[in-house]
C-alpha atoms as a PDB file:
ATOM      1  CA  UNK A   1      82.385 100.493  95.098  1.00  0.00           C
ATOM      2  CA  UNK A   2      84.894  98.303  93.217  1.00  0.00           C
ATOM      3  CA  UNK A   3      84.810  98.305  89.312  1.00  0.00           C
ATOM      4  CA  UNK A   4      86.816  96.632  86.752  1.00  0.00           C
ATOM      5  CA  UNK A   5      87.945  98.612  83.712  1.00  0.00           C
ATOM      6  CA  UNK A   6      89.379  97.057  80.566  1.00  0.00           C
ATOM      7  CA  UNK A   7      91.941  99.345  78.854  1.00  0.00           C
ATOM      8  CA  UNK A   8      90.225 101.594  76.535  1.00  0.00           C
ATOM      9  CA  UNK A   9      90.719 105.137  75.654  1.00  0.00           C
ATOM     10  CA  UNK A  10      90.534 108.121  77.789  1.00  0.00           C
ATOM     11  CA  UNK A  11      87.851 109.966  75.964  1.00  0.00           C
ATOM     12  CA  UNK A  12      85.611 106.494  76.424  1.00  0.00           C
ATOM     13  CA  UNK A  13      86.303 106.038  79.843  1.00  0.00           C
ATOM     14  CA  UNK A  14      85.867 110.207  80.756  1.00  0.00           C
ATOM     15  CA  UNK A  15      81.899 108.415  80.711  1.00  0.00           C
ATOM     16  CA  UNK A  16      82.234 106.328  83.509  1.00  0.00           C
ATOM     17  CA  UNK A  17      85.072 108.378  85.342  1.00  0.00           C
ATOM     18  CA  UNK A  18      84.207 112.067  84.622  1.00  0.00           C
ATOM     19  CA  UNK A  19      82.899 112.586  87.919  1.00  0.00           C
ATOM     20  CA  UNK A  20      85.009 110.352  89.927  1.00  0.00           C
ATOM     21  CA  UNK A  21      86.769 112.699  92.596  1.00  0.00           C
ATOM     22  CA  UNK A  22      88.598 109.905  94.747  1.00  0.00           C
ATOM     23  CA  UNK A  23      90.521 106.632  93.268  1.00  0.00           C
ATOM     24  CA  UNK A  24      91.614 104.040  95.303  1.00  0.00           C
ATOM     25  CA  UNK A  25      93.956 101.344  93.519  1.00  0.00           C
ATOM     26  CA  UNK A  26      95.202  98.339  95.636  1.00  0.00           C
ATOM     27  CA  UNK A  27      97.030  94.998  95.168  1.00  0.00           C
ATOM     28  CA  UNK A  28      99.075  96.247  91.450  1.00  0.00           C
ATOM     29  CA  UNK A  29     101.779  93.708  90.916  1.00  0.00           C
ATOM     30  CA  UNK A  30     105.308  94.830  91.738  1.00  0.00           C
ATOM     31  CA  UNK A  31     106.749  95.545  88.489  1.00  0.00           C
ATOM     32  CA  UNK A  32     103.933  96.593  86.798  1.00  0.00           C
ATOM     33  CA  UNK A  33     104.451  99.862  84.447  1.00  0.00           C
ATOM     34  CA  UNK A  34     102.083 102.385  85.918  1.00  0.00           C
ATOM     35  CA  UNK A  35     102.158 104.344  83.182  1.00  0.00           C
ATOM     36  CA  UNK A  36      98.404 103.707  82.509  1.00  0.00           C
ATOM     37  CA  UNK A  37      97.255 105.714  85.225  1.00  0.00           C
ATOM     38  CA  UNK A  38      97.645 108.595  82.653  1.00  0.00           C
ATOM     39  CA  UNK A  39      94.790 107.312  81.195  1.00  0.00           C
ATOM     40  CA  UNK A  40      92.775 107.236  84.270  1.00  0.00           C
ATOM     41  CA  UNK A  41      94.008 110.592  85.170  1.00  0.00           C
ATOM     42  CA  UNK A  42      93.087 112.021  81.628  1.00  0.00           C
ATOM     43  CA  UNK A  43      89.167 110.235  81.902  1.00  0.00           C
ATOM     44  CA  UNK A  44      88.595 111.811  85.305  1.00  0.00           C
ATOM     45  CA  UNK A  45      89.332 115.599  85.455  1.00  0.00           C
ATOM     46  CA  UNK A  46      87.482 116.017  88.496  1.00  0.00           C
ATOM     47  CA  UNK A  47      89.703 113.682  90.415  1.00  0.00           C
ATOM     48  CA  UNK A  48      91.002 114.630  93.733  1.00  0.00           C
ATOM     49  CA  UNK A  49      92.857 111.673  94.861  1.00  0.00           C
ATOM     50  CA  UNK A  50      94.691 108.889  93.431  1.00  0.00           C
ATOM     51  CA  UNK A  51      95.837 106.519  95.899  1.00  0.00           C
ATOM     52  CA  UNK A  52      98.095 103.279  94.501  1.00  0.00           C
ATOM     53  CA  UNK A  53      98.973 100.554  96.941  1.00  0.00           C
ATOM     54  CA  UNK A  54     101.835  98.304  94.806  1.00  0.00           C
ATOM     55  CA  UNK A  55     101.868  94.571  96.634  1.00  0.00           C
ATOM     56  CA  UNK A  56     105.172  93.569  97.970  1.00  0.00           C
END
């Protein structure tokens, strides 16, 4: 399943994410400031895996 997610707060996306348990991120720009995965980690307590593949 591949969804898109505009950034939004963590209490609005814990709706759509709150029972994700595996997250699978692929083809983030080199450079890019990963520190909005806290957000993604914050709307899915249940999450068991996060997985980020950065493109070379």
């Amino acid at each position: 399943l591949q969804i898109w997610l505009q950034p939004e707060h963590p209490t609005q996306l814990e709706a759509a994410l709150g029972r994700l348990k595996e997250l699978h991120l692929t083809n983030i720009p080199h450079g890019c400031h990963l520190s909005w995965t806290l957000f993604l980690l914050e709307a899915a307590p249940l999450l068991e895996t996060l997985d980020i593949h950065v493109c070379s």
